[in-house]
Protein backbone atom coordinates (compact mmCIF):
# COMPACT_ATOMS: atom_id res chain seq x y z
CA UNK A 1 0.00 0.00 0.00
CA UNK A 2 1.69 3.47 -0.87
CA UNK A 3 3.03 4.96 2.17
CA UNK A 4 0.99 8.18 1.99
CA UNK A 5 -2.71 6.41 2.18
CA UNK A 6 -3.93 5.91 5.72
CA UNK A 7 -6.95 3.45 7.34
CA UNK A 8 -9.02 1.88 4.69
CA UNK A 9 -12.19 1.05 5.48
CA UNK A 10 -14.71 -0.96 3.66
CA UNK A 11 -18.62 -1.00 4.22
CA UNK A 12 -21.86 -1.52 2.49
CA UNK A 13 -24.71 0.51 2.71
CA UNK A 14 -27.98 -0.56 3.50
CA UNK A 15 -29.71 -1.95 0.65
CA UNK A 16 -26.43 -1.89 -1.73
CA UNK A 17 -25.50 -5.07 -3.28
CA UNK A 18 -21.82 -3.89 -3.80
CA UNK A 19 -19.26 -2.24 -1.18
CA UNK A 20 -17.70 1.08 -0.37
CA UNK A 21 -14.11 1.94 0.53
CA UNK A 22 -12.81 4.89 2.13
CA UNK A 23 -9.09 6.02 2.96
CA UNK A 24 -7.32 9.42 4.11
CA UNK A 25 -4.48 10.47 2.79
CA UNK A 26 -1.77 12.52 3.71
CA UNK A 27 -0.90 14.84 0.91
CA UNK A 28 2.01 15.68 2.28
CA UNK A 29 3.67 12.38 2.49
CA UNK A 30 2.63 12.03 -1.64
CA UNK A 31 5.55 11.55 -3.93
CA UNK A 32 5.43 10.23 -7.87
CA UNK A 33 7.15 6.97 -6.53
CA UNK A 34 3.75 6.13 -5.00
CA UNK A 35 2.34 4.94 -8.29
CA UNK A 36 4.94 2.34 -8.91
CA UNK A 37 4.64 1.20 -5.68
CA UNK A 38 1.09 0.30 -6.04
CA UNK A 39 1.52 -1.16 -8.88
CA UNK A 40 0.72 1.95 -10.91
CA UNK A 41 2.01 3.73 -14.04
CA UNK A 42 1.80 7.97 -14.06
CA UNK A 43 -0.62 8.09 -16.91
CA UNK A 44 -0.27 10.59 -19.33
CA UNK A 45 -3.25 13.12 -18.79
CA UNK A 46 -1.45 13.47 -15.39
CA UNK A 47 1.94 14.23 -16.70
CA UNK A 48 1.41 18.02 -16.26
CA UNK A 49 -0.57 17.90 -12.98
CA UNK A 50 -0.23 19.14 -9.43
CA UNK A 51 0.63 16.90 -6.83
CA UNK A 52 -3.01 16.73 -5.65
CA UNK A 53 -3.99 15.67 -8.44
CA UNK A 54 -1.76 13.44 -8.66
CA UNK A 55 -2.46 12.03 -4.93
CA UNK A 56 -6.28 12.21 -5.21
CA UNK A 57 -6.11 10.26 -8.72
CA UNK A 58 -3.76 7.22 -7.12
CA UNK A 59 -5.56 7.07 -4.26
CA UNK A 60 -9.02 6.69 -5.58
CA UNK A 61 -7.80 4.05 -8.10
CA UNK A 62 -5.99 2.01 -5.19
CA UNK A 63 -9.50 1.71 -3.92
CA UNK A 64 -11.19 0.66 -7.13
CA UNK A 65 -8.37 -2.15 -7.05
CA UNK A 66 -9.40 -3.37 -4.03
CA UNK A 67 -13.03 -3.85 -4.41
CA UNK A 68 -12.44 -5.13 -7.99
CA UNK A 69 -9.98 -7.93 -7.51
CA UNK A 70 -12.47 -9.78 -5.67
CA UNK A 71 -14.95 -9.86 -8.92
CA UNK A 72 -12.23 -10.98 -10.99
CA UNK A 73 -10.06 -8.19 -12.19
CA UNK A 74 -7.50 -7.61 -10.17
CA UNK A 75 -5.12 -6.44 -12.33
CA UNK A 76 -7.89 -4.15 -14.70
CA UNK A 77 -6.68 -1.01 -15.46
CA UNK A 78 -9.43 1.79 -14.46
CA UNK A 79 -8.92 4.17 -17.30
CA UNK A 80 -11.24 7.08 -18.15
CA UNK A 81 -13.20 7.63 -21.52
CA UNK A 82 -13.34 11.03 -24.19
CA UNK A 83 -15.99 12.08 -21.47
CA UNK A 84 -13.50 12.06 -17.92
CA UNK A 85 -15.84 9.12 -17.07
CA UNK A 86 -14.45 6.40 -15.21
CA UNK A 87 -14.32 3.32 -17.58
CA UNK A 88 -15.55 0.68 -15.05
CA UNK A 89 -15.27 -3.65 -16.20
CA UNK A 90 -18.36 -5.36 -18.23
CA UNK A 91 -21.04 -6.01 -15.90
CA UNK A 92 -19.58 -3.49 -13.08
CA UNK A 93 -21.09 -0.35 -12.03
CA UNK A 94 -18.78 1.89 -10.04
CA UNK A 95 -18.12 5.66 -8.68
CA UNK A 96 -15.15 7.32 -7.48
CA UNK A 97 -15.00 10.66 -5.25
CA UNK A 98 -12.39 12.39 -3.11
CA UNK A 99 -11.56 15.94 -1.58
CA UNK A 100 -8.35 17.09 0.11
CA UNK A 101 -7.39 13.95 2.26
CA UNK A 102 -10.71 11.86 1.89
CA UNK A 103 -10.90 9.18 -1.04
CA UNK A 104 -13.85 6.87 -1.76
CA UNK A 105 -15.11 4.27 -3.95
CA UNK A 106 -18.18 2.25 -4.85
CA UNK A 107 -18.57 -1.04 -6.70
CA UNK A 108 -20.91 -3.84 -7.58
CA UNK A 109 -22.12 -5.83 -10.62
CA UNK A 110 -24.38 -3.96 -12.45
CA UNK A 111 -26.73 -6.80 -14.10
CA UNK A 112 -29.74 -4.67 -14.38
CA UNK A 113 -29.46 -3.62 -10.76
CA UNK A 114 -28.77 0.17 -11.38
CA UNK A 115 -26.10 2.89 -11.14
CA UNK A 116 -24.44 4.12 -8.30
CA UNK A 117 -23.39 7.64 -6.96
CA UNK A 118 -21.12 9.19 -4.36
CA UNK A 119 -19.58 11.96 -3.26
CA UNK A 120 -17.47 13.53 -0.70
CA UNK A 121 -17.42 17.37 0.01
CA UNK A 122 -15.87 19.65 2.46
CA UNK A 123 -18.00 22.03 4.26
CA UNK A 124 -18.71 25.21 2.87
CA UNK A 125 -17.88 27.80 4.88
CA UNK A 126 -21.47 30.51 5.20
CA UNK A 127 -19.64 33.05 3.07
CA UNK A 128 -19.14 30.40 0.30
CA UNK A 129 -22.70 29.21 0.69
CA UNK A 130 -24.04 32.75 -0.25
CA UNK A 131 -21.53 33.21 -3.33
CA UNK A 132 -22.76 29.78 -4.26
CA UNK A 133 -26.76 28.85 -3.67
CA UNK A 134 -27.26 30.00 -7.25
CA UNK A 135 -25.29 27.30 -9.21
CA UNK A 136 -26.52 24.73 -7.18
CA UNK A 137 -30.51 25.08 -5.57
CA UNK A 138 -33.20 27.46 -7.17
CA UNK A 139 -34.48 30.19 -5.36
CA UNK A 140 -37.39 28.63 -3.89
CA UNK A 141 -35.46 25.57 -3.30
CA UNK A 142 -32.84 27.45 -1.50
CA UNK A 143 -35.88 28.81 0.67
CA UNK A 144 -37.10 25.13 1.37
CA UNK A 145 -33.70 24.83 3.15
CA UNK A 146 -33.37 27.46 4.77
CA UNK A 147 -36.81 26.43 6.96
CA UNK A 148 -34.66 23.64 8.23
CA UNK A 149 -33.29 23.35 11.18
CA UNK A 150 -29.35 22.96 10.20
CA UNK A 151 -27.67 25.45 9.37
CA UNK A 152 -27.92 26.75 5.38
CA UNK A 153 -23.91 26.12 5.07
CA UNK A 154 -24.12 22.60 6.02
CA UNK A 155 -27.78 21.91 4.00
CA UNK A 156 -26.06 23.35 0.62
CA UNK A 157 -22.94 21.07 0.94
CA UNK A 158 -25.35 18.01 0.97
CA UNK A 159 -27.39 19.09 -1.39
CA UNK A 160 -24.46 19.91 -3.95
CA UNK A 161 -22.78 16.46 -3.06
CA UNK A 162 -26.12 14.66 -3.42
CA UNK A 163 -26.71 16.30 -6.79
CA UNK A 164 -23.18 15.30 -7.59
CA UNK A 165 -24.24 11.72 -6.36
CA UNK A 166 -27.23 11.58 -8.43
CA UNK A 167 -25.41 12.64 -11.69
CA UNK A 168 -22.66 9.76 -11.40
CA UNK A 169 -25.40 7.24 -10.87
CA UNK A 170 -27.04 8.32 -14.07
CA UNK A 171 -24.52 9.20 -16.08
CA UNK A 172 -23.85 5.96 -17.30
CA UNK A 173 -27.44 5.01 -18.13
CA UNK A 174 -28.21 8.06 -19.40
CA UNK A 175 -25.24 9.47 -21.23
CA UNK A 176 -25.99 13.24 -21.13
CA UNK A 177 -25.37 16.01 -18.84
CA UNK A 178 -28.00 17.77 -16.95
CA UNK A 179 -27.63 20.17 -14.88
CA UNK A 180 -27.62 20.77 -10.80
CA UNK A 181 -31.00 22.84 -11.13
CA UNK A 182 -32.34 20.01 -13.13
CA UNK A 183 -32.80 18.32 -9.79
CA UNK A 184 -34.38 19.61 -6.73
CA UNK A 185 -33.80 18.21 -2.86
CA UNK A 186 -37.37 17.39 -1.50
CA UNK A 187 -36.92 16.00 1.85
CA UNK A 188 -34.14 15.85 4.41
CA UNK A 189 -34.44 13.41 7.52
CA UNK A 190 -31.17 14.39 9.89
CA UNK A 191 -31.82 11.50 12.23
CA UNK A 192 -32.23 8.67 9.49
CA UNK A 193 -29.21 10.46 7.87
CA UNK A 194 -31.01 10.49 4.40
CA UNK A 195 -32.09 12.64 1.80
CA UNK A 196 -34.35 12.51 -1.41
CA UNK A 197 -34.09 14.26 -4.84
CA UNK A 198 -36.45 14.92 -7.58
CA UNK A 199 -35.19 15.07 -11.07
CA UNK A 200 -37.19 18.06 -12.69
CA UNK A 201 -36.29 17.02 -16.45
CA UNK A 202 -36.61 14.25 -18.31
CA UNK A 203 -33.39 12.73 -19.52
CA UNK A 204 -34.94 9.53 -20.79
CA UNK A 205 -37.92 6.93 -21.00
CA UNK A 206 -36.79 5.66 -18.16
CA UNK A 207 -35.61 8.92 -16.41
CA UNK A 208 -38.97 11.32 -16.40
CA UNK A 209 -39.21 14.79 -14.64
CA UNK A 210 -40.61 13.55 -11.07
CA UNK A 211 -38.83 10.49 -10.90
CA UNK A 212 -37.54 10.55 -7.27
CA UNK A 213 -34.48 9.26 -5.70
CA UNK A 214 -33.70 8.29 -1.83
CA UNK A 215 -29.53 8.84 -0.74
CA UNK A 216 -27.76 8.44 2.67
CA UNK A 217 -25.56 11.02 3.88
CA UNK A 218 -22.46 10.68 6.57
CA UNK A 219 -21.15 13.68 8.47
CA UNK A 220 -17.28 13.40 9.67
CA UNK A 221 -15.80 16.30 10.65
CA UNK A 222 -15.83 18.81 8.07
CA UNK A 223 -16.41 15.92 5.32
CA UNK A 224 -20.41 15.58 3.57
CA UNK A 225 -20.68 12.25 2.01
CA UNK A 226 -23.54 11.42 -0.03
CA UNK A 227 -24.82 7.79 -1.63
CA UNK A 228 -26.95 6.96 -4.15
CA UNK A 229 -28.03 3.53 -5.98
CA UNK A 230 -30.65 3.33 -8.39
């Protein structure tokens, strides 16, 4: 295991017929001799990248590696397609997420079952939240939020990683982009630690404006993590 990835942990989510594993990282401890010594080459796209990059990239792929050797490809390559989009096995459905020191990474075979979406955000600070409600919840959805009873700053986080959740998931069944106002957060239960989104366009037959979507969310520290499998 590179020397710069700390405590992975694997779980499964209620309901999810796959499994999730999380690491931290130390981004200081990162140097290029990490990749070999996973068992990694430097790919090309990252040639000209930051060190971040560079760490976040390795360290959500070491994940993938693990959860996918048990299904029979443990030497598979993750690379990504024209789009940026992870290019998962046949058969397996799969997302990848990370932030500054966080990586995580979902898998199971897909036969039918559905997608699957995660994310992991840092908090937004309140100034950020004002600059940024906009991009990411209408105005009347914005006001839906505000009635509840966490604060706005930690509300918009989960709603833009549970957006960001909901677009992997589809992605691959739907092949277009759509936007984060194309979705709208309905309901938030803070005890049950889940959420629900409406899509509000239709991207497909099977993906009509109304369709609605149930997530879990995890709060650790100043890290938002958001599921969803449909």
């Amino acid at each position: 295991m590179p020397t710069f990835i700390r405590n992975i942990e694997f779980f499964t989510p209620d309901g999810y017929p796959g499994q999730v594993a999380r690491c931290h990282f130390a981004l200081a401890e990162y140097r290029d001799e990490s990749f070999p010594e996973a068992g990694f080459a430097l790919p090309d796209h990252l040639a000209r990248a930051v060190p971040k990059r560079r760490a976040e990239y390795l360290a959500g792929r070491f994940l993938a590696r693990q959860l996918l050797a048990p299904l029979g490809f443990a030497d598979f390559i993750l690379a990504r397609g024209e789009d940026r989009a992870p290019q998962w096995p046949p058969g397996i459905a799969g997302a990848l997420s990370h932030n500054s020191d966080t990586a995580l990474c979902a898998v199971h075979r897909e036969s039918g079952l559905g997608g699957v979406g995660l994310d992991v955000e840092t908090l937004l600070s309140d100034v950020r939240a004002e600059e940024l409600w906009g991009a990411i919840v209408s105005a009347g959805e914005r006001e839906a939020l505000l009635r509840e009873a966490l604060p706005f700053n930690e509300l918009l986080t989960l709603t833009f990683s549970a957006k960001e959740s909901l677009f992997k998931a589809l992605y691959p069944q739907v092949r277009c982009y759509f936007d984060f106002l194309d979705a709208r957060m309905v309901a938030v239960d803070t005890q049950r630690q889940t959420f629900v989104l409406a899509l509000l366009k239709t991207l497909t037959p099977n993906c009509l404006a109304g369709r609605r979507f149930n997530g879990r969310f995890w709060r650790e520290g100043d890290d938002v993590t958001t599921f969803i499998f449909c």
